[in-house]
C-alpha atoms as a PDB file:
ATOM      1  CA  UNK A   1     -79.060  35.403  31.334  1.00  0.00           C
ATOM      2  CA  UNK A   2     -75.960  37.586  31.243  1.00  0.00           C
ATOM      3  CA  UNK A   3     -75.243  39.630  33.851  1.00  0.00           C
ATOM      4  CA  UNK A   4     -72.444  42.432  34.141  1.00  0.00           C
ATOM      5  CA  UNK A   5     -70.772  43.282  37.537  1.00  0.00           C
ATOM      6  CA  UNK A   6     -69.187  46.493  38.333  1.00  0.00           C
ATOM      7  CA  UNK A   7     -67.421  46.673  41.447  1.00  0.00           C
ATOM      8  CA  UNK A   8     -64.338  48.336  43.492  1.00  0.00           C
ATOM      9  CA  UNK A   9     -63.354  48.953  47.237  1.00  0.00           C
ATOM     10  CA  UNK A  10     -62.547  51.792  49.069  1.00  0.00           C
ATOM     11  CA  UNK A  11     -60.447  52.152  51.830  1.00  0.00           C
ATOM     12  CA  UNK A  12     -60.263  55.346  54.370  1.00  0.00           C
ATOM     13  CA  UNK A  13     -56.365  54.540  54.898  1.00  0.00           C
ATOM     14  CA  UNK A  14     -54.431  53.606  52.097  1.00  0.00           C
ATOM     15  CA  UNK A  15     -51.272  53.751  54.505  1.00  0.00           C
ATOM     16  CA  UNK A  16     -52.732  51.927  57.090  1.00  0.00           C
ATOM     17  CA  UNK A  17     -52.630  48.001  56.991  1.00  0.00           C
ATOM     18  CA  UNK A  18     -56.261  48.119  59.045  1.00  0.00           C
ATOM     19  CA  UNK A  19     -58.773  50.663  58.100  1.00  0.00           C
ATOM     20  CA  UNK A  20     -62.711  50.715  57.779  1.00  0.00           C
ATOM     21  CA  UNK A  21     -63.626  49.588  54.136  1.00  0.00           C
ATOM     22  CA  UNK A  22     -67.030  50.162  52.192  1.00  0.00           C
ATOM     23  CA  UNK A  23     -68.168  48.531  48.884  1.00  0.00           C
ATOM     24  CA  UNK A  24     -69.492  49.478  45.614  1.00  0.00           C
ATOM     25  CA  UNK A  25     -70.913  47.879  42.717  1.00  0.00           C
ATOM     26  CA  UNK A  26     -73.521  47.855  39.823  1.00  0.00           C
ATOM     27  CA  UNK A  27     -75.658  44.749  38.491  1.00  0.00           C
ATOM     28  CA  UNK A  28     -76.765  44.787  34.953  1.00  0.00           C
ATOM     29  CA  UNK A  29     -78.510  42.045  32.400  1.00  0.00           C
ATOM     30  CA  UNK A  30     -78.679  42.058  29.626  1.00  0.00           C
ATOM     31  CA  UNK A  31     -82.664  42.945  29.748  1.00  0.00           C
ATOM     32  CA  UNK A  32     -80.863  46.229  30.814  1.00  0.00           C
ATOM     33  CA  UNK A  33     -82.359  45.905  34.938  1.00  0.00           C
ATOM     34  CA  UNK A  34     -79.572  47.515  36.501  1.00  0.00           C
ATOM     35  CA  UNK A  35     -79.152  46.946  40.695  1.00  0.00           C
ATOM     36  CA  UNK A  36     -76.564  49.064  42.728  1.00  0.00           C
ATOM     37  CA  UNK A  37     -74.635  48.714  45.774  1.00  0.00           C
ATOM     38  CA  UNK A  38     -73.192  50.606  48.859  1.00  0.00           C
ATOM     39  CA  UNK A  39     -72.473  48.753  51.634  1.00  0.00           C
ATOM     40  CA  UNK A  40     -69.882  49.529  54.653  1.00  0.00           C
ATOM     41  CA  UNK A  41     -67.782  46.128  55.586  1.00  0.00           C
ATOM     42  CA  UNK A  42     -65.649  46.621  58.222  1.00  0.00           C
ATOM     43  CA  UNK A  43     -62.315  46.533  58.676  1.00  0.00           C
ATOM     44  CA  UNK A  44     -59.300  45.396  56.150  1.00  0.00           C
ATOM     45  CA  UNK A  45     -57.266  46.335  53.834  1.00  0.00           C
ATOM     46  CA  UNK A  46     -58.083  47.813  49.954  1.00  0.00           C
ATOM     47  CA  UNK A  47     -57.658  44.694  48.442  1.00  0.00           C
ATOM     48  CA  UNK A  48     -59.850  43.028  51.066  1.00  0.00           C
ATOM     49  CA  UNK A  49     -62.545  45.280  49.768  1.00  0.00           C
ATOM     50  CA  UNK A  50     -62.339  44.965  46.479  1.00  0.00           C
ATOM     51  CA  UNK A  51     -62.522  40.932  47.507  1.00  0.00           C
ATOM     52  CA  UNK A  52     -65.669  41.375  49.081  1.00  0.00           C
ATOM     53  CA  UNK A  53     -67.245  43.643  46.632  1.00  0.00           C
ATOM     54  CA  UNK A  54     -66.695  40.530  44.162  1.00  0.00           C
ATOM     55  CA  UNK A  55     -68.267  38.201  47.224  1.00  0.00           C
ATOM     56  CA  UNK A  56     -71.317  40.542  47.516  1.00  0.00           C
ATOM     57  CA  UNK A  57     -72.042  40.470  43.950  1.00  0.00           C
ATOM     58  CA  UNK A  58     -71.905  37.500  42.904  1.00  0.00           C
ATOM     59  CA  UNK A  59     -73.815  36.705  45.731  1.00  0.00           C
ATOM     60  CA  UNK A  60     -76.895  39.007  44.079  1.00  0.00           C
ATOM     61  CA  UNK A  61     -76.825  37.850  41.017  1.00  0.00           C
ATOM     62  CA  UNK A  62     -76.714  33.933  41.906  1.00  0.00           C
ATOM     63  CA  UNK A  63     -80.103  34.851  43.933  1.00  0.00           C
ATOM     64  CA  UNK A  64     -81.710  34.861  40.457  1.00  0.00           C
ATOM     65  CA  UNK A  65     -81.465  31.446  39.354  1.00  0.00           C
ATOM     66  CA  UNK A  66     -81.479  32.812  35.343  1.00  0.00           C
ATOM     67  CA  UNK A  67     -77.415  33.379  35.370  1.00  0.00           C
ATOM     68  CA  UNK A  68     -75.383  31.888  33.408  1.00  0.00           C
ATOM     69  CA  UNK A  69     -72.571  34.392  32.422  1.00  0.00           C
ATOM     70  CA  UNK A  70     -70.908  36.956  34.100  1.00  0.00           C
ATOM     71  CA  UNK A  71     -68.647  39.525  33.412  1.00  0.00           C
ATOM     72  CA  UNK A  72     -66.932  40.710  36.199  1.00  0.00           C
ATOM     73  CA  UNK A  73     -64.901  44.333  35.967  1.00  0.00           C
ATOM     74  CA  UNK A  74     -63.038  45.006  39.129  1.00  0.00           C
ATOM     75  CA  UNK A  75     -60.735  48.132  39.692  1.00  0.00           C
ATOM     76  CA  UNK A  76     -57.938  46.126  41.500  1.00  0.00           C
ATOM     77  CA  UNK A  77     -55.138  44.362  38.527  1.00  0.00           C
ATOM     78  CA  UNK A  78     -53.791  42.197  41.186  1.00  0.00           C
ATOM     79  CA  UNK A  79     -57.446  40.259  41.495  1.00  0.00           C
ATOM     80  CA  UNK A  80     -58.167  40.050  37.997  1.00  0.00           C
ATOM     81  CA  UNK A  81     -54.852  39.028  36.690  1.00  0.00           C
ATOM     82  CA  UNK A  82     -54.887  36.314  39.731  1.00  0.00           C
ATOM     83  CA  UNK A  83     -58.443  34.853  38.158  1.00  0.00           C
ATOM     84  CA  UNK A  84     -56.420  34.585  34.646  1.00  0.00           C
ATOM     85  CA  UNK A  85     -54.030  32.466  36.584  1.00  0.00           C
ATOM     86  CA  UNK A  86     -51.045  34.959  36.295  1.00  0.00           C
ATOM     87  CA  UNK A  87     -48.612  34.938  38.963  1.00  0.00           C
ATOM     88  CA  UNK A  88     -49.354  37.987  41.338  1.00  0.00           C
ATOM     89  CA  UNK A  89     -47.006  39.272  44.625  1.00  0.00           C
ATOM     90  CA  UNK A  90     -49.972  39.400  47.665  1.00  0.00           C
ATOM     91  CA  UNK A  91     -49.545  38.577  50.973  1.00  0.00           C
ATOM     92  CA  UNK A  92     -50.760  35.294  52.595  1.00  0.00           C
ATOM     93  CA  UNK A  93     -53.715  36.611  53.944  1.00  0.00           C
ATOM     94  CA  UNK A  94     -55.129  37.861  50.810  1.00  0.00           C
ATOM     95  CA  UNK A  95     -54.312  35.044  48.666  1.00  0.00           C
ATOM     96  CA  UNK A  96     -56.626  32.764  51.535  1.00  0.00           C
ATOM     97  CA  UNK A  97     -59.502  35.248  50.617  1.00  0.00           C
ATOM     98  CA  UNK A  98     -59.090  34.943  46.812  1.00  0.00           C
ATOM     99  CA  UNK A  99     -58.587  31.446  46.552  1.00  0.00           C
ATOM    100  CA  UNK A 100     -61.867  31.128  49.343  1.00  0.00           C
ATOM    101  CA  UNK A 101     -63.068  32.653  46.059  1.00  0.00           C
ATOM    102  CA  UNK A 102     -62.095  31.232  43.866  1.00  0.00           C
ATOM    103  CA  UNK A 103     -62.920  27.649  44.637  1.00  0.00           C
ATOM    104  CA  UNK A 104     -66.303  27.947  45.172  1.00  0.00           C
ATOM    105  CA  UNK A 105     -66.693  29.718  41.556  1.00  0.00           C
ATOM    106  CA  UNK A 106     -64.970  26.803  40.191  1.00  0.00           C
ATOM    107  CA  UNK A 107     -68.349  24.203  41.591  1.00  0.00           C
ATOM    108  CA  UNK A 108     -70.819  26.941  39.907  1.00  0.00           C
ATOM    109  CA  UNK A 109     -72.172  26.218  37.056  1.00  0.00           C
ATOM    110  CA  UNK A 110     -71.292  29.513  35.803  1.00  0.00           C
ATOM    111  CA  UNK A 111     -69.266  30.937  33.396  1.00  0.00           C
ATOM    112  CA  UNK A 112     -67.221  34.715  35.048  1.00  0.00           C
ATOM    113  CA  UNK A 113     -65.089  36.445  33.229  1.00  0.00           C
ATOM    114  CA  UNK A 114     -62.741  39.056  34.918  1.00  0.00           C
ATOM    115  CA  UNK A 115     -61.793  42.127  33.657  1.00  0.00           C
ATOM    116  CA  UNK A 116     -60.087  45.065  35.020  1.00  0.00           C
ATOM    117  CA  UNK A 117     -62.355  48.044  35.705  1.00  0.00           C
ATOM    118  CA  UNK A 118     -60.683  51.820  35.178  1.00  0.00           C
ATOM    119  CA  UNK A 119     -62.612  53.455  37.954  1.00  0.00           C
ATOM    120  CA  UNK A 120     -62.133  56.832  36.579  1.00  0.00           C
ATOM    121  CA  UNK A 121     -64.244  55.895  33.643  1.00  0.00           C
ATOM    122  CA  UNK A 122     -66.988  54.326  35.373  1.00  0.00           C
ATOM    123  CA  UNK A 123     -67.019  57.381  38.472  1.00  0.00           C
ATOM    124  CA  UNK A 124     -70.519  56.120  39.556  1.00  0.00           C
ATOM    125  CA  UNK A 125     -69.074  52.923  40.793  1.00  0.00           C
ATOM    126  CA  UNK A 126     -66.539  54.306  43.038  1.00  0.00           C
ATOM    127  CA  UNK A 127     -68.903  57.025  44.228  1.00  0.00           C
ATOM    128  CA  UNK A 128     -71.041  54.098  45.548  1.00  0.00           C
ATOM    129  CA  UNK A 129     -68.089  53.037  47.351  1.00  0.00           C
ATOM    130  CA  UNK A 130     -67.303  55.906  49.077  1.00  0.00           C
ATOM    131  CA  UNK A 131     -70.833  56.667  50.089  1.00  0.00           C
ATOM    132  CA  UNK A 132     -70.504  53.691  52.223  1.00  0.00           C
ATOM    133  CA  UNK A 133     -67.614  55.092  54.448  1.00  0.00           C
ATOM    134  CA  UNK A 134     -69.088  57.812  55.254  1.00  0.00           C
ATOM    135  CA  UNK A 135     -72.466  56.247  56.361  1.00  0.00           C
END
């Protein structure tokens, strides 16, 4: 089965290296069941929470044991050009978290595909996000 993953981060202080974070996404297959996500996540930075947006969905979709592709749109360049193996300027800490990532994809049996997500064109996605800061 194919799945598509929709996802961004939010952030309540893009100034601010710390600030609460909350998580958005959308699950399709291609049977066209569609699953959506809003979850608050603590505390990090915007990139963090595009990270764990990735983490949480992919987690949902490999609880259905049917997957075997998945195209993953995410609203942050930096991740996506880092999974096409581009050389990207992040800090330490976030390049732990994406390589955390990225290793354990690598043992899955599992074909992802990243591709960068214009949130502006997809508003449900980031409204899902925001929804969770304010919860």
């Amino acid at each position: 089965m194919k799945y598509s993953l929709y996802v961004t981060g939010k952030c309540n202080d893009t100034r601010s290296f710390q600030s609460n974070i909350g998580i958005g996404g959308v699950i399709l297959n291609n049977n066209g069941n569609e699953i959506s996500f809003s979850k608050k996540v603590g505390r990090g930075t915007c990139i963090e929470a595009h990270i764990y947006g990735l983490v949480h969905g992919i987690s949902e979709i490999l609880k259905y044991s049917d997957a075997e592709n998945i195209d993953a749109y995410v609203s942050n360049m930096n991740i996506v050009n880092y999974f096409k193996g581009k050389e990207i300027e992040i800090n330490s800490r976030t390049e732990i978290l994406l390589s955390n990532l990225k290793n354990p994809i690598k043992t899955l049996r599992l074909d992802i595909n990243f591709e960068y997500l214009e949130v502006n064109e997809y508003n449900y996605v980031r409204n899902l996000a925001e929804e969770a800061l304010i919860q």
